[in-house]
N, C-alpha and C. Protein backbone atom coordinates (compact mmCIF):
# COMPACT_ATOMS: atom_id res chain seq x y z
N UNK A 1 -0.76 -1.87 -2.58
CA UNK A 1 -2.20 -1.97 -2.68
C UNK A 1 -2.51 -3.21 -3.50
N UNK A 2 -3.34 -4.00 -2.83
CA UNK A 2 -3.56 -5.22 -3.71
C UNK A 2 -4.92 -5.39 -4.12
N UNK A 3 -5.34 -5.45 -5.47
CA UNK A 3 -6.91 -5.40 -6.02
C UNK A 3 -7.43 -6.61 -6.03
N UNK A 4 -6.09 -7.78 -6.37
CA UNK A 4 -7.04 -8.68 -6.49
C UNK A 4 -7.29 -9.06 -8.34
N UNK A 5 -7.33 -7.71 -9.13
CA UNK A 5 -6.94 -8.43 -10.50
C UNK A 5 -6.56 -6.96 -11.35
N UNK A 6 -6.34 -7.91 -12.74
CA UNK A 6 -5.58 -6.55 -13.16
C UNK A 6 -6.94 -6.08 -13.94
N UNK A 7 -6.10 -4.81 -14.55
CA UNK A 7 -6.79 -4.13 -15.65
C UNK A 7 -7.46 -2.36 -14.86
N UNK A 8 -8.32 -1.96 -15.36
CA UNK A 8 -8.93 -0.56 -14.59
C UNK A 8 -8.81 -0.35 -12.93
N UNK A 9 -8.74 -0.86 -12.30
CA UNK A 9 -9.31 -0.93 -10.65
C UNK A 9 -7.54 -1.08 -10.40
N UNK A 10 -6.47 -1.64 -10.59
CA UNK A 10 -5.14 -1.83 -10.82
C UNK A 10 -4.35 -0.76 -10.74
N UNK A 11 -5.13 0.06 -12.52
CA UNK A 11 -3.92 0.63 -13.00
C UNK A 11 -4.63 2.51 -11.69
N UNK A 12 -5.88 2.06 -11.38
CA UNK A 12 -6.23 3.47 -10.38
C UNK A 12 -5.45 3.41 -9.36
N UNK A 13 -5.03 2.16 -8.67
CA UNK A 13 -5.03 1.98 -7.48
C UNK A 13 -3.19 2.65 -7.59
N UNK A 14 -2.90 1.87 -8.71
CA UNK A 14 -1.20 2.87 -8.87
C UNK A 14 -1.39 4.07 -9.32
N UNK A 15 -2.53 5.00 -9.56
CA UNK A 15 -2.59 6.07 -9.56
C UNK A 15 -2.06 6.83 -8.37
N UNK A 16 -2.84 6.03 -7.40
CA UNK A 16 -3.12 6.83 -6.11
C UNK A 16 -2.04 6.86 -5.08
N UNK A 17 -0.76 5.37 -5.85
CA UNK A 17 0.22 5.43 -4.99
C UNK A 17 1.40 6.58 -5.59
N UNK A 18 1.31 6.76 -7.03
CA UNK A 18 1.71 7.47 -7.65
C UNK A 18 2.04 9.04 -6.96
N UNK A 19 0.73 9.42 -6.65
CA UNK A 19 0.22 10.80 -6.35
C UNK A 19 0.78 10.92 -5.16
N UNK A 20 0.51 9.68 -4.03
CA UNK A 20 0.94 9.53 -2.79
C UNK A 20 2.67 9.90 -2.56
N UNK A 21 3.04 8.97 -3.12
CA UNK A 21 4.55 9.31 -3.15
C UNK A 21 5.82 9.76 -4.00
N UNK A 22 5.03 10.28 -5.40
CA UNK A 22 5.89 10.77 -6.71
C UNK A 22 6.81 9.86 -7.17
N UNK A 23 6.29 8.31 -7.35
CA UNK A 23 7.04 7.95 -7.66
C UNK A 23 6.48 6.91 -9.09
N UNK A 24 6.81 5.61 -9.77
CA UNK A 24 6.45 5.13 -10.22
C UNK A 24 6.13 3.69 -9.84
N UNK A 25 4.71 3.32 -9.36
CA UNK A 25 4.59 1.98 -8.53
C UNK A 25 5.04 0.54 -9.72
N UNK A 26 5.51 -0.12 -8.69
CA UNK A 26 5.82 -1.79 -9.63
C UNK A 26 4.71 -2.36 -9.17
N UNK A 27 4.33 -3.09 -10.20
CA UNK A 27 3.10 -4.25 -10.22
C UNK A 27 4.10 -5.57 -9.86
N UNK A 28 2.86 -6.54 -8.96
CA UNK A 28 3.10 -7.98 -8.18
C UNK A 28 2.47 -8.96 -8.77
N UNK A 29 3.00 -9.51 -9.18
CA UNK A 29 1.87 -11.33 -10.21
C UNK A 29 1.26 -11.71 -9.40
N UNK A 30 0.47 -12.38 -9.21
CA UNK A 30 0.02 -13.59 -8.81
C UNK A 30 0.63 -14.83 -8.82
N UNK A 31 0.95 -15.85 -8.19
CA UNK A 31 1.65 -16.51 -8.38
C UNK A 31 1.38 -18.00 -8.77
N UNK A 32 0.07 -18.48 -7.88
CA UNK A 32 -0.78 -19.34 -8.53
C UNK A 32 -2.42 -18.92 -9.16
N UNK A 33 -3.22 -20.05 -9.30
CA UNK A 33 -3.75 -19.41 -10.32
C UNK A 33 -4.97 -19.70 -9.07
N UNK A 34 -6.10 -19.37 -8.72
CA UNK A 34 -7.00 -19.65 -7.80
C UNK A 34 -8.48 -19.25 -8.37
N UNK A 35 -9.25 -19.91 -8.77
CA UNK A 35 -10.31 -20.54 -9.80
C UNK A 35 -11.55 -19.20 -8.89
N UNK A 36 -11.68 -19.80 -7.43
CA UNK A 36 -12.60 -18.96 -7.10
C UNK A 36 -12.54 -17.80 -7.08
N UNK A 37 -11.16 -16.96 -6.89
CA UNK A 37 -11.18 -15.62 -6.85
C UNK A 37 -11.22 -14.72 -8.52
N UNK A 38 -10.73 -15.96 -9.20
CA UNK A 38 -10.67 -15.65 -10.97
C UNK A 38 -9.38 -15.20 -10.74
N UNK A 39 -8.25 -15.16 -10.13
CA UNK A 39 -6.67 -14.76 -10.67
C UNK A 39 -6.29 -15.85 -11.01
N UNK A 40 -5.40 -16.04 -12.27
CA UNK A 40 -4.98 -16.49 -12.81
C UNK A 40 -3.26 -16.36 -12.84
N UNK A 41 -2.40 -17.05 -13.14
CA UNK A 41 -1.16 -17.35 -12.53
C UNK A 41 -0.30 -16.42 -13.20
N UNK A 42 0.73 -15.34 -12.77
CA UNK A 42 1.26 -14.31 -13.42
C UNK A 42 0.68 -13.32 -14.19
N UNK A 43 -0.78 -12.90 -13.45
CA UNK A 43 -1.54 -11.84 -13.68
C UNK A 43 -0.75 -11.00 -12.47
N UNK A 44 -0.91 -9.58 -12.97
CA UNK A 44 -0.83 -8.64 -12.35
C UNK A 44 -2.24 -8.18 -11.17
N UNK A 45 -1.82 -8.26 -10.34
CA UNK A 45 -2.91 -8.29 -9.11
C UNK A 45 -2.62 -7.25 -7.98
N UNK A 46 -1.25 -6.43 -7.73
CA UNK A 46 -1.48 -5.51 -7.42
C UNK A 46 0.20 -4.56 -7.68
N UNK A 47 -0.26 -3.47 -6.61
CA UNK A 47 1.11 -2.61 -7.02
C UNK A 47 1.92 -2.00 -5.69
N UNK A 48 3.03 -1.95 -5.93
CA UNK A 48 4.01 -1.54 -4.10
C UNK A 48 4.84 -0.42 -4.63
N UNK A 49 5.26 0.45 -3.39
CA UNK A 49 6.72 1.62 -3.92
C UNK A 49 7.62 1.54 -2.80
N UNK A 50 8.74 1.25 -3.12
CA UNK A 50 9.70 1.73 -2.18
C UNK A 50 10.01 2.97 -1.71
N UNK A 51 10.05 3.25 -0.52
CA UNK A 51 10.31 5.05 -0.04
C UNK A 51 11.18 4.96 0.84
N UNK A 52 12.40 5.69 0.66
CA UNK A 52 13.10 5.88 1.44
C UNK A 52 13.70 7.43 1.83
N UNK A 53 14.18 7.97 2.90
CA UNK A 53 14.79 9.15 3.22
C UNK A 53 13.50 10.00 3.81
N UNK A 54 13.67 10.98 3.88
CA UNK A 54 12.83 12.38 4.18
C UNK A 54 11.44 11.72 3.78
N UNK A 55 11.07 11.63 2.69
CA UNK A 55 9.44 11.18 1.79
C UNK A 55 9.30 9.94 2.45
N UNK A 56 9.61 8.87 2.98
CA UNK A 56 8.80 7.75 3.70
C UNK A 56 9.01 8.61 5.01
N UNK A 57 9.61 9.11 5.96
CA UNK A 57 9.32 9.48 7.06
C UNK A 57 8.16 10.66 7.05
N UNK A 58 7.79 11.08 6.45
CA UNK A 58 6.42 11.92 6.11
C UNK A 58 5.56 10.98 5.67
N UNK A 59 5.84 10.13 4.80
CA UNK A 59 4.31 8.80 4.86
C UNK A 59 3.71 8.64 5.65
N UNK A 60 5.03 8.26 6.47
CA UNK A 60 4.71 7.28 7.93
C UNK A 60 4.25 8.28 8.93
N UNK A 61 4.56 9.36 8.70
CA UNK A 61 3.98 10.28 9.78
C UNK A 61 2.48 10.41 9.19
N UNK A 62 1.74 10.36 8.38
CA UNK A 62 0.42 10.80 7.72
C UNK A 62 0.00 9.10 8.36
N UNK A 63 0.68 8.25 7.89
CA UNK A 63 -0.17 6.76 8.50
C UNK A 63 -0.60 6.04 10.12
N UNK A 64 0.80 7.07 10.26
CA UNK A 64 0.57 6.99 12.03
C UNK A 64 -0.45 7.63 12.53
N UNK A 65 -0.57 8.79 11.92
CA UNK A 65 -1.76 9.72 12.27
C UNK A 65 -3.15 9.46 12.37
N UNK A 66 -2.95 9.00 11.53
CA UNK A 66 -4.54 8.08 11.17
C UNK A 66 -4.67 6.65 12.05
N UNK A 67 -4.02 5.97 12.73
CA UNK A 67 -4.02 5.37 13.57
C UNK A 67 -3.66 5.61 15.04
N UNK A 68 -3.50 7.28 15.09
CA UNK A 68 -3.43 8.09 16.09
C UNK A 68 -2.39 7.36 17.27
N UNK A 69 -1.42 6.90 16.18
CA UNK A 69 0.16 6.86 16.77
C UNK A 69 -0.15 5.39 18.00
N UNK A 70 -0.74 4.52 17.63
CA UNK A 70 -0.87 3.72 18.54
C UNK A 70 -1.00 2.70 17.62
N UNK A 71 -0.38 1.66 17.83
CA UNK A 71 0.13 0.13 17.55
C UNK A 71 0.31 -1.23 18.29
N UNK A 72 -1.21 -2.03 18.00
CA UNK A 72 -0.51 -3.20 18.69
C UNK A 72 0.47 -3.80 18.64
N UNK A 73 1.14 -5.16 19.56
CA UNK A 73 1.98 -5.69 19.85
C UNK A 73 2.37 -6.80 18.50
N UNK A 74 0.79 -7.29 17.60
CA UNK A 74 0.75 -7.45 16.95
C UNK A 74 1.57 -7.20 15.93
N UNK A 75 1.71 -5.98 15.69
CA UNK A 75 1.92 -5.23 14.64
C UNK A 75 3.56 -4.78 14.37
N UNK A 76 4.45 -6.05 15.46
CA UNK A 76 6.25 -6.01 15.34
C UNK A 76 6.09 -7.00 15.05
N UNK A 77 7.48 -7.22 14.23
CA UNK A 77 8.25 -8.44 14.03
C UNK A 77 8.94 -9.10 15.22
N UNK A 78 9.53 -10.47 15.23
CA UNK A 78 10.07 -10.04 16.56
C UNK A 78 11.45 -9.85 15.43
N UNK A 79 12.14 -8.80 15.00
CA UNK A 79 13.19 -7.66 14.07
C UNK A 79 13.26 -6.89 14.48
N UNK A 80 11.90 -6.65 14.86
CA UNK A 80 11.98 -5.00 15.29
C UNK A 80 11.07 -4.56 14.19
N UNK A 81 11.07 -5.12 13.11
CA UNK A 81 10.31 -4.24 11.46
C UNK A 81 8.62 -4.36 11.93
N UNK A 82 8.30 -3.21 11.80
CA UNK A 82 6.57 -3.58 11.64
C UNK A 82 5.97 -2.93 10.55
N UNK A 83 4.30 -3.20 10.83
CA UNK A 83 3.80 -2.87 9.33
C UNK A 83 2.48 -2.67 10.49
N UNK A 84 1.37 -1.92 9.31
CA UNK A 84 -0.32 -2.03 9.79
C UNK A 84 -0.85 -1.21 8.37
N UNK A 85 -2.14 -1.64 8.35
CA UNK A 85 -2.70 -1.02 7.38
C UNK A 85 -3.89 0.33 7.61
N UNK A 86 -4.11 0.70 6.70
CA UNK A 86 -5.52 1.60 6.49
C UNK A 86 -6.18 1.51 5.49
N UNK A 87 -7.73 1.53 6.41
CA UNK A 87 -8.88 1.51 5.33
C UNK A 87 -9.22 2.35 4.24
N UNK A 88 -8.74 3.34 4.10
CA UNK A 88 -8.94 4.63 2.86
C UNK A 88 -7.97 5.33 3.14
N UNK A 89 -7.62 5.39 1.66
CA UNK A 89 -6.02 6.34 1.10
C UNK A 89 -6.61 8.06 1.29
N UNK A 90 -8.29 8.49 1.54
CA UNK A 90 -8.09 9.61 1.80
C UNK A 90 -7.51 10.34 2.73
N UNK A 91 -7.25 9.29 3.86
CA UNK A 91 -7.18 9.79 5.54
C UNK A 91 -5.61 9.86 5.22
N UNK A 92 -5.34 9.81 4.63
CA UNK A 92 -3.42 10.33 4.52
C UNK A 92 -3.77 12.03 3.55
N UNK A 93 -4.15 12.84 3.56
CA UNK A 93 -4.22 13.97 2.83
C UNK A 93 -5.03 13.72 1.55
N UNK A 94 -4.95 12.85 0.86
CA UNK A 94 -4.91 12.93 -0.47
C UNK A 94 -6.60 13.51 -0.68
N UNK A 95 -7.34 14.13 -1.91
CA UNK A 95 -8.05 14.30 -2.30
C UNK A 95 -8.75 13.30 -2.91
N UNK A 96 -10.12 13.49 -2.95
CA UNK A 96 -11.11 12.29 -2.89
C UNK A 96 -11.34 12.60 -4.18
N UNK A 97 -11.10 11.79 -5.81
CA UNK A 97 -11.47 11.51 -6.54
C UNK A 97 -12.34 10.34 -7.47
N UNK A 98 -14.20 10.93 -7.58
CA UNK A 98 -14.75 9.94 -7.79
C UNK A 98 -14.54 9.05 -8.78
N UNK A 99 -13.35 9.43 -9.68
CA UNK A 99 -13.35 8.24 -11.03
C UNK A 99 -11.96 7.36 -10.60
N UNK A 100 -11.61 7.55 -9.24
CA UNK A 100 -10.45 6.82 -8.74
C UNK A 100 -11.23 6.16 -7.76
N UNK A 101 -11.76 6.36 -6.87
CA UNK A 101 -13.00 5.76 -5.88
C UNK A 101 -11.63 5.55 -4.78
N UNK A 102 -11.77 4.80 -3.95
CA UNK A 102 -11.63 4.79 -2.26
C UNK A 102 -10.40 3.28 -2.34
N UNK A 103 -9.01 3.57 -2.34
CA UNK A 103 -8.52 2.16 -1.88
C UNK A 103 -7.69 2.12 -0.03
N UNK A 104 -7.83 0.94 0.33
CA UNK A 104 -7.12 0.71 1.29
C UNK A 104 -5.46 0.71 1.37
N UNK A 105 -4.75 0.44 2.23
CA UNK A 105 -3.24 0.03 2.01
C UNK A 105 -2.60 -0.36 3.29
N UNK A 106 -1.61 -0.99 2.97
CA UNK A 106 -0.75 -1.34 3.90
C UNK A 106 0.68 -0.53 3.81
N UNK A 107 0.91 -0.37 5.01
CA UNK A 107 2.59 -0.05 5.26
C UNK A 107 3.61 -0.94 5.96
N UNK A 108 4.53 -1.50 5.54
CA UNK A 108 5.78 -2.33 5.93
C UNK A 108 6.67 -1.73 5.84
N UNK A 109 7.15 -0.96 7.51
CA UNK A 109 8.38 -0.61 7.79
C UNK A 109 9.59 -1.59 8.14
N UNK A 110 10.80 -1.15 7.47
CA UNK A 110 12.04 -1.99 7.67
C UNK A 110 12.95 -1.79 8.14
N UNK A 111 13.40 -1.41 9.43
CA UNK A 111 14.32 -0.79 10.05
C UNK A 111 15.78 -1.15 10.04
N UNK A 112 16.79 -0.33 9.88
CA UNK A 112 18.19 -0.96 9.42
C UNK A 112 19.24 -0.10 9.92
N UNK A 113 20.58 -0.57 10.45
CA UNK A 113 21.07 0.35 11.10
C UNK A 113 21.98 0.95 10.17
N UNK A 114 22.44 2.49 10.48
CA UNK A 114 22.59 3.32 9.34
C UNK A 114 24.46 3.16 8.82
């Protein structure tokens, strides 16, 4: 989930990945500094989790769902790996909390042979 800057709106948004997948999210810097958006260079700007086994194949089943299992062509690598996003973290189960408010997200699947 990427906010865009750190501080309150950040540390919710790893709330919600928290809750999502029981795990503990890592925060992403920024890397340069870009005047109009106000990030500044090795600010914390957003947060990712790795999931693997049983718990990402239940993610991905709640994310597919919500995109009602249909994926553009767009949306492969030519790898084989794809990704797509969603507009609100409620449409995966989670409960709607107003002092957390509404974030979007992306998913990047990585397929690998076993």
């Amino acid at each position: 989930i990427c906010v865009g800057e750190s501080g309150d709106r950040l540390t919710r948004a790893s709330k919600v990945l928290e809750e999502l997948t029981d795990q503990q999210p890592v925060y992403s810097k920024a890397r340069l500094t870009v005047r109009t958006f106000g990030i500044r260079r090795n600010e914390n700007i957003a947060c990712h989790v790795t999931v693997r086994g049983e718990k990402a194949e239940e993610i991905l089943n709640k994310g597919l769902a919500v995109k009602e299992f249909e994926l553009v062509e767009r949306n492969f690598s030519t790898s084989g790996n794809f990704g797509f996003g969603i507009a609100e973290h409620i449409d995966l189960g989670l409960k709607y909390d107003p002092s957390i408010g509404i974030y979007g997200m992306d998913f990047y699947i990585v397929l690998g042979r076993p």
